[in-house]
PDB file of N, CA and C in Angstrom:
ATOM      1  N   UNK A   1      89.077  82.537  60.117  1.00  0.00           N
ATOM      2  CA  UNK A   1      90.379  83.107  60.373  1.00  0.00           C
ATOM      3  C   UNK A   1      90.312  83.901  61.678  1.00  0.00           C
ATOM      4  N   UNK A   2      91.199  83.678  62.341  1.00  0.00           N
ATOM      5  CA  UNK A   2      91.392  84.307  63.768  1.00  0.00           C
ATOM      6  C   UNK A   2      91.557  85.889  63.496  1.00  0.00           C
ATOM      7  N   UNK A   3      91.132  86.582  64.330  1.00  0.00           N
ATOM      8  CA  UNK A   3      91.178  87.979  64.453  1.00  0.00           C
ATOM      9  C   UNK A   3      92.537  88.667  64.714  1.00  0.00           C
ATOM     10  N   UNK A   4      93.035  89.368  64.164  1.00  0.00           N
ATOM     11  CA  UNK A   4      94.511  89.966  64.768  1.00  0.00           C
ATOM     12  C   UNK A   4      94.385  91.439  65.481  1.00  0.00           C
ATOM     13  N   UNK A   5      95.070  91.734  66.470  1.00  0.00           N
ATOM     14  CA  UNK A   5      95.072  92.973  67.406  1.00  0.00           C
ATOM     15  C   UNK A   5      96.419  93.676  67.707  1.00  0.00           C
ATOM     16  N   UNK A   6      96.342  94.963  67.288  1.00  0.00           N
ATOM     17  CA  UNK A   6      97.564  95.588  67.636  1.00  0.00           C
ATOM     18  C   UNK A   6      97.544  95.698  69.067  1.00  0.00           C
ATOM     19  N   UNK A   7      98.452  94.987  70.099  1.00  0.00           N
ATOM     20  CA  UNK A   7      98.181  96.065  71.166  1.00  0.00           C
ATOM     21  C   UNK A   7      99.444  96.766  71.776  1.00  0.00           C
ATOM     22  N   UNK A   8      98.797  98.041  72.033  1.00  0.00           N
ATOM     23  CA  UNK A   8      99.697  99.512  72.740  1.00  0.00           C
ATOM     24  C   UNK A   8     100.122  98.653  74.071  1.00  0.00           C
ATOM     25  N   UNK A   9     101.688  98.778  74.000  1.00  0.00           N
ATOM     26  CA  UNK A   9     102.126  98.466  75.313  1.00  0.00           C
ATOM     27  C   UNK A   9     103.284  99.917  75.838  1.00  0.00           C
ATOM     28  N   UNK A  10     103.732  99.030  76.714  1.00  0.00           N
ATOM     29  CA  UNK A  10     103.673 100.721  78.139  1.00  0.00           C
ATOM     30  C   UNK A  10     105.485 100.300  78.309  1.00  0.00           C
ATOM     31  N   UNK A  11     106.844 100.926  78.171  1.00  0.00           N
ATOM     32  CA  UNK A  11     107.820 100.669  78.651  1.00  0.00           C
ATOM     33  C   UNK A  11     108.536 101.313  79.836  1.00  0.00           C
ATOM     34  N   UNK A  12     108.572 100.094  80.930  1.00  0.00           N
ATOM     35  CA  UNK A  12     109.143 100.773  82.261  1.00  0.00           C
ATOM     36  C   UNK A  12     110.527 100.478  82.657  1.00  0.00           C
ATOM     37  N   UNK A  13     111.621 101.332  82.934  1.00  0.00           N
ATOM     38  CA  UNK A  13     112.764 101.363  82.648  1.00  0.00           C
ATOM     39  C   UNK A  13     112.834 101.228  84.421  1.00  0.00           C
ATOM     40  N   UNK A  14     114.061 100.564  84.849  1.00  0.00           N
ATOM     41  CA  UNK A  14     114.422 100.115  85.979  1.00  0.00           C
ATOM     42  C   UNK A  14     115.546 101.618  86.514  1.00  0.00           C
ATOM     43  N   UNK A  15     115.314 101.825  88.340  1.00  0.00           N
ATOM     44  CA  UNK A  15     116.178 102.566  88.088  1.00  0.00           C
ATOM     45  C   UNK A  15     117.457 102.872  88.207  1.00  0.00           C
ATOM     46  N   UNK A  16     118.292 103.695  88.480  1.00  0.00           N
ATOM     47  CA  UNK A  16     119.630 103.935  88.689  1.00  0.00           C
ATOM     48  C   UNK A  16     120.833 102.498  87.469  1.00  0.00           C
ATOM     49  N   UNK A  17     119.919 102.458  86.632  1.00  0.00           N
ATOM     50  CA  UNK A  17     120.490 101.447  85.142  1.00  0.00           C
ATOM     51  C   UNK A  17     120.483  99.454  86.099  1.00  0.00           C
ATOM     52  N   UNK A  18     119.074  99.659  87.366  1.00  0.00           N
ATOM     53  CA  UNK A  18     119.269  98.471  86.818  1.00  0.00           C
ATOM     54  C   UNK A  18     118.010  97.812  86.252  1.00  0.00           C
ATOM     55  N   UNK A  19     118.134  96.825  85.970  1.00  0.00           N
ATOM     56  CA  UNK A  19     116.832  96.026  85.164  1.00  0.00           C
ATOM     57  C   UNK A  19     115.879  96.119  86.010  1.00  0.00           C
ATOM     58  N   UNK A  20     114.712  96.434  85.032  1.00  0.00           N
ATOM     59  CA  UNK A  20     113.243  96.445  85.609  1.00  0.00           C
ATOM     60  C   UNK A  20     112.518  95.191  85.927  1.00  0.00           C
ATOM     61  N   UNK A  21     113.192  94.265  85.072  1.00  0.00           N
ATOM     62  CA  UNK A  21     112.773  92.787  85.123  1.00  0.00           C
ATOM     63  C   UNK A  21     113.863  91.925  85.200  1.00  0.00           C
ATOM     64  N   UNK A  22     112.898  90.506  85.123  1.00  0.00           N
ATOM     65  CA  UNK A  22     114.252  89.270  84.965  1.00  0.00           C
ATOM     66  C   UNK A  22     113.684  88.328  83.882  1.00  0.00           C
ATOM     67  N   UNK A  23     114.356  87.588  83.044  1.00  0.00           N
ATOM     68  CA  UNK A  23     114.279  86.256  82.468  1.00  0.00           C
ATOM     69  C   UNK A  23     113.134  85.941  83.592  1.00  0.00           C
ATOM     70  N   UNK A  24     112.150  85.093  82.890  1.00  0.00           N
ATOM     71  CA  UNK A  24     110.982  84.405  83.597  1.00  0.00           C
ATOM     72  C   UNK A  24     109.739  85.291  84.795  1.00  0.00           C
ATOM     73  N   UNK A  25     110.164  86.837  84.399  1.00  0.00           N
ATOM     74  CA  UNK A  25     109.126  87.315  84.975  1.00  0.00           C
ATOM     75  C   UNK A  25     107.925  87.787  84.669  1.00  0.00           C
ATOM     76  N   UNK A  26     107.608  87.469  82.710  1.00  0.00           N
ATOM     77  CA  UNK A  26     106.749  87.153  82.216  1.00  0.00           C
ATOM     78  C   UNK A  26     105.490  86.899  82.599  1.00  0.00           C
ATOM     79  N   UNK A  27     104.351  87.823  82.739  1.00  0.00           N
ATOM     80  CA  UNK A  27     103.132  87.189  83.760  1.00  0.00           C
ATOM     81  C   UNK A  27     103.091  87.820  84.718  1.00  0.00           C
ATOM     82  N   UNK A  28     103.651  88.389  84.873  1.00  0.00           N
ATOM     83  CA  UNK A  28     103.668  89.084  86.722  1.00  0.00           C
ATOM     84  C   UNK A  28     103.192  90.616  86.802  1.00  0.00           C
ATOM     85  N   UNK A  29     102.444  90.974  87.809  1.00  0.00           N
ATOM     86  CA  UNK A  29     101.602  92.429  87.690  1.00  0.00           C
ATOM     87  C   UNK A  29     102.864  92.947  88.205  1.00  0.00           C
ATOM     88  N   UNK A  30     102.480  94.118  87.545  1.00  0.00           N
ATOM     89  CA  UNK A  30     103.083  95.610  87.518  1.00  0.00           C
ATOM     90  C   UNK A  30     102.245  97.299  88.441  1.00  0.00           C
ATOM     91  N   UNK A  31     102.499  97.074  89.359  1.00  0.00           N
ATOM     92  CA  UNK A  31     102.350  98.235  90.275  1.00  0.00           C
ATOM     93  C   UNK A  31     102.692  99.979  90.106  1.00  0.00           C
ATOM     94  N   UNK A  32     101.973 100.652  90.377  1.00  0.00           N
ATOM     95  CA  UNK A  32     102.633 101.734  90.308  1.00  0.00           C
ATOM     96  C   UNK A  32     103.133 102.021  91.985  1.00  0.00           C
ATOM     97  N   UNK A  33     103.343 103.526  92.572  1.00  0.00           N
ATOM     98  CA  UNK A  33     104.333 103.690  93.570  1.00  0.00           C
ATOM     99  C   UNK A  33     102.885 103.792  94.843  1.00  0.00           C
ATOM    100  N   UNK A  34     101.679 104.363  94.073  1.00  0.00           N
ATOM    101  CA  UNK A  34     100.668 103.913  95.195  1.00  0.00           C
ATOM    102  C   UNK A  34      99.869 102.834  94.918  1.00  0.00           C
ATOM    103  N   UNK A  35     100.617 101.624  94.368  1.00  0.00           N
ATOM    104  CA  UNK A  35      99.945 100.304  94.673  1.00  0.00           C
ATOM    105  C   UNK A  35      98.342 100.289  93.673  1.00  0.00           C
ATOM    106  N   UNK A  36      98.612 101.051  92.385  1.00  0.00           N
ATOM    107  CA  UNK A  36      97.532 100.700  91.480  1.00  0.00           C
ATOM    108  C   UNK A  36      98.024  99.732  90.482  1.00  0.00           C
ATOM    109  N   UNK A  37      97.242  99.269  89.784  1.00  0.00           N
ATOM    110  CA  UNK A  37      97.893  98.007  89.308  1.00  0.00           C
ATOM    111  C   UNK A  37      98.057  98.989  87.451  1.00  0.00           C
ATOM    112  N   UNK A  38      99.102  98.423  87.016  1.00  0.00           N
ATOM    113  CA  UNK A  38      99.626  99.130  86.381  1.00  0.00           C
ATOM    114  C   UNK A  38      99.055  98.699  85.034  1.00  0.00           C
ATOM    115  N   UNK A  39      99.577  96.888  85.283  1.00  0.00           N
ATOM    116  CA  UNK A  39      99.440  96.306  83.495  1.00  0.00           C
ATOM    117  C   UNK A  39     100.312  95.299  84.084  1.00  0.00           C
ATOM    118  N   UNK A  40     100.539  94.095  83.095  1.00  0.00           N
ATOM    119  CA  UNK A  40     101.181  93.075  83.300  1.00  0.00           C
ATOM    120  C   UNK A  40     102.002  92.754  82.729  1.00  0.00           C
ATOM    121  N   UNK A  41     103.397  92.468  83.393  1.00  0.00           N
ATOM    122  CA  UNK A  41     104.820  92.143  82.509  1.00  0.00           C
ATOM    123  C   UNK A  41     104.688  91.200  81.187  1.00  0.00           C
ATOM    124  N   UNK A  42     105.098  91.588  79.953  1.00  0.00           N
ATOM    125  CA  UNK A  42     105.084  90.377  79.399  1.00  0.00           C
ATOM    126  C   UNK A  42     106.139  90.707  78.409  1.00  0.00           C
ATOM    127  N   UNK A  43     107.181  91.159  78.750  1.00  0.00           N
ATOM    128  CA  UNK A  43     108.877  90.864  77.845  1.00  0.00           C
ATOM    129  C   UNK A  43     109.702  92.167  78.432  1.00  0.00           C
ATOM    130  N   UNK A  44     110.963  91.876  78.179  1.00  0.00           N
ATOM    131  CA  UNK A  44     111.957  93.162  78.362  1.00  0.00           C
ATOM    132  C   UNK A  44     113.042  93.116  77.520  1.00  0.00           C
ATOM    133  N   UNK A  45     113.668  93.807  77.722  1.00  0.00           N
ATOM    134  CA  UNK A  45     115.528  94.010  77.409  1.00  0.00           C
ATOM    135  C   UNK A  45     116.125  93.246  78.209  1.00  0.00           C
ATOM    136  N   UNK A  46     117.043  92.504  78.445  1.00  0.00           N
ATOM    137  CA  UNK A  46     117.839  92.006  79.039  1.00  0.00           C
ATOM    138  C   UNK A  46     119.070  92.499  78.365  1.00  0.00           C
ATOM    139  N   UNK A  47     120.363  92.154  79.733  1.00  0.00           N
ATOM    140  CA  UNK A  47     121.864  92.357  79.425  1.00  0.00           C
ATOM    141  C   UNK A  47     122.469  93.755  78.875  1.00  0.00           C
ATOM    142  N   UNK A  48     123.529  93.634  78.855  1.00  0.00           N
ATOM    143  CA  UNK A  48     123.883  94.988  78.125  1.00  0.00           C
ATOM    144  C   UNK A  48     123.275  95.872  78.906  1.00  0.00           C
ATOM    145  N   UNK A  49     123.348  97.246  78.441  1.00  0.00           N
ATOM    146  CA  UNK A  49     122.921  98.522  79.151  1.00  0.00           C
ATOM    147  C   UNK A  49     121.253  98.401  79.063  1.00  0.00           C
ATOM    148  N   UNK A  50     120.719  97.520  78.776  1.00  0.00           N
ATOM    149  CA  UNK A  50     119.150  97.472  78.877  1.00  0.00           C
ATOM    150  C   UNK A  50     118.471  97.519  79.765  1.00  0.00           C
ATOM    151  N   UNK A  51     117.747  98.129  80.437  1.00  0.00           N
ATOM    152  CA  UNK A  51     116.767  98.030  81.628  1.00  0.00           C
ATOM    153  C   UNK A  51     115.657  98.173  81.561  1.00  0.00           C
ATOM    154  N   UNK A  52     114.570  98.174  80.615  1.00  0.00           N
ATOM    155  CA  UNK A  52     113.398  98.366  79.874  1.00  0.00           C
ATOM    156  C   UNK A  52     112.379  96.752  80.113  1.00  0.00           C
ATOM    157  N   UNK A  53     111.655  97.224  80.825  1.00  0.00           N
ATOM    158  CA  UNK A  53     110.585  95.827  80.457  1.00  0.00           C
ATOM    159  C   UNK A  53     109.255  96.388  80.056  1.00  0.00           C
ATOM    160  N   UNK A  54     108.249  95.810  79.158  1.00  0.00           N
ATOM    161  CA  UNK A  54     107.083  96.258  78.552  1.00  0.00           C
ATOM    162  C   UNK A  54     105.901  95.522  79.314  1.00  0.00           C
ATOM    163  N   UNK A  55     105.163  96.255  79.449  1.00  0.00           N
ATOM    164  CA  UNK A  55     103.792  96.042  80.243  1.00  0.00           C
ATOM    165  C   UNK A  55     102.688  95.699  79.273  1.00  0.00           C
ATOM    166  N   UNK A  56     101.660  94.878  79.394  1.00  0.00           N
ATOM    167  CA  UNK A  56     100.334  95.546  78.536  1.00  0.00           C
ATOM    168  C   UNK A  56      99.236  96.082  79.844  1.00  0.00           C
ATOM    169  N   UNK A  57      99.249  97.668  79.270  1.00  0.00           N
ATOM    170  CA  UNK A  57      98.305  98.267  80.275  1.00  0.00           C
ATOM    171  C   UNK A  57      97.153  97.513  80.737  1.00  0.00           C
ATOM    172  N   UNK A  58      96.679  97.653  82.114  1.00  0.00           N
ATOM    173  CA  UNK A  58      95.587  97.049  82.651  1.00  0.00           C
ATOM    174  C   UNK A  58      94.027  97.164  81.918  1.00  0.00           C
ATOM    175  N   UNK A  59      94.046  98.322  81.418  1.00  0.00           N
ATOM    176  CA  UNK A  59      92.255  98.527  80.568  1.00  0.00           C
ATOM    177  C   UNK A  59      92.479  97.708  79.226  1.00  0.00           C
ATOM    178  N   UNK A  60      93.900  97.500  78.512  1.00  0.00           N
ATOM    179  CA  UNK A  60      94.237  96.647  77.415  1.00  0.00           C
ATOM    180  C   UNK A  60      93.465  95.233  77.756  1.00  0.00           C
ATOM    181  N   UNK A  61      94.601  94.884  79.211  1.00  0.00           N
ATOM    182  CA  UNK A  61      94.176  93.448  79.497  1.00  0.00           C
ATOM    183  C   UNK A  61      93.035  93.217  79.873  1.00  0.00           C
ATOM    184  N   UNK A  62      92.587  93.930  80.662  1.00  0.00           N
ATOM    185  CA  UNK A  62      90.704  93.476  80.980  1.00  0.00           C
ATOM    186  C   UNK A  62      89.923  93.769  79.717  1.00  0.00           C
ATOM    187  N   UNK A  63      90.608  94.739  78.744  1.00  0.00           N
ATOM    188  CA  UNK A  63      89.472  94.414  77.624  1.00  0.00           C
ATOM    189  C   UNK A  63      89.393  92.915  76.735  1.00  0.00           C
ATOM    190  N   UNK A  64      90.658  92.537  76.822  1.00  0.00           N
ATOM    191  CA  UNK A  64      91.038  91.346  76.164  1.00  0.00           C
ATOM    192  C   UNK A  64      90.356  90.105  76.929  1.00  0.00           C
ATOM    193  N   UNK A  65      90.125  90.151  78.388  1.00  0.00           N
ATOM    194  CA  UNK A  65      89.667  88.732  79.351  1.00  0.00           C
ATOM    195  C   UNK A  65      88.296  89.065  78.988  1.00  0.00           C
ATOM    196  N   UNK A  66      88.081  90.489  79.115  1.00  0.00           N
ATOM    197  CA  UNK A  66      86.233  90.302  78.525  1.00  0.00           C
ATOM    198  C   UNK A  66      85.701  89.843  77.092  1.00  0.00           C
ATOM    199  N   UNK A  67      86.674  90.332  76.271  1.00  0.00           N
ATOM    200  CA  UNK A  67      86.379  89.889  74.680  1.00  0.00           C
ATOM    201  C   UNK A  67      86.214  87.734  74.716  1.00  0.00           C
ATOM    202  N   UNK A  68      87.710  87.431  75.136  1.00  0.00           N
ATOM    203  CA  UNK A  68      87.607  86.244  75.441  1.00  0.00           C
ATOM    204  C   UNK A  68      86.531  85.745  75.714  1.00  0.00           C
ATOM    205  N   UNK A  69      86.089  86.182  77.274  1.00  0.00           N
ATOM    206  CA  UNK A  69      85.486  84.892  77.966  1.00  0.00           C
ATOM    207  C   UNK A  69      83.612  85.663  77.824  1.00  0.00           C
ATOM    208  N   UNK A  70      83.705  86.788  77.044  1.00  0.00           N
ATOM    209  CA  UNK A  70      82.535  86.328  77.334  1.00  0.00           C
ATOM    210  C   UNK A  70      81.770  87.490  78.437  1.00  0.00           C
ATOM    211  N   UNK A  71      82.615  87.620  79.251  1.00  0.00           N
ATOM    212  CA  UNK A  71      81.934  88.576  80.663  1.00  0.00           C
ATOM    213  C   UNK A  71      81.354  89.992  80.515  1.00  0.00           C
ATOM    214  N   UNK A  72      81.028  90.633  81.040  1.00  0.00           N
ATOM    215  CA  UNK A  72      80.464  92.276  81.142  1.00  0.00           C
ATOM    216  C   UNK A  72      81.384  93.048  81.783  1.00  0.00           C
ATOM    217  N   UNK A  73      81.804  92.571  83.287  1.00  0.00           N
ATOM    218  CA  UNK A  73      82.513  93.521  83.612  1.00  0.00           C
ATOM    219  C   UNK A  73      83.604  92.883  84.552  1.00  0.00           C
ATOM    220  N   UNK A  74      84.762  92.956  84.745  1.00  0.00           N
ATOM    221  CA  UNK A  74      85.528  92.505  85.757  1.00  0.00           C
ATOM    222  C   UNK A  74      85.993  93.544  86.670  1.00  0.00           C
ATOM    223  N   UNK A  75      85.488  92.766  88.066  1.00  0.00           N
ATOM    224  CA  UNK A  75      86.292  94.145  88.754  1.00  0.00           C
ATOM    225  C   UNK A  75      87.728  93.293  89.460  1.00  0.00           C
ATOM    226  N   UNK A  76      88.526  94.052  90.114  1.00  0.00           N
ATOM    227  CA  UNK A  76      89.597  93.847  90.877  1.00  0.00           C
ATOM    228  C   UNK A  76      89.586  93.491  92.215  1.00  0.00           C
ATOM    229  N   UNK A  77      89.719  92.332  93.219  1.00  0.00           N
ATOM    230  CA  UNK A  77      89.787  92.551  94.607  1.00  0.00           C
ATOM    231  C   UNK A  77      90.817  93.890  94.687  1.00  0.00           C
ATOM    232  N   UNK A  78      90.656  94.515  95.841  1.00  0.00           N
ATOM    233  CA  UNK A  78      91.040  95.682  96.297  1.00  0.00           C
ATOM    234  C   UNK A  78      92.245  95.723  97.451  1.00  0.00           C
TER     235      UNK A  78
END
């Protein structure tokens, strides 16, 4: 039986009410304002007064590519 994992994700609200994301931006890194990498998009709110898209933090996701594949340590090009 496959293993199940809660994971803690991060919600970043777009500003002045508009969307933080779009339909199909799923996958795509998430920055902070000095260009550290945040975590990676993977759903939001759409429509309506929603502007909320959810991240999974970056130490989440590299713990998850190391569990996967196997590795020791991943670093980041810079």
């Amino acid at each position: 039986m496959a293993s199940r994992k809660l994971v803690i994700s991060d919600i970043v609200l777009g500003l002045d009410g508009e969307s933080f994301a779009n339909h199909g931006d799923s996958g795509a890194p998430v920055f902070t304002g000095d260009e550290s990498l945040m975590g990676m998009l993977y759903g939001g709110q759409y429509g309506g007064n929603s502007n909320g898209g959810y991240i999974v933090p970056t130490k989440d996701l590299l713990e998850d590519i190391k569990e996967r594949t196997g590795a020791k340590d991943i670093r980041l090009r810079q």
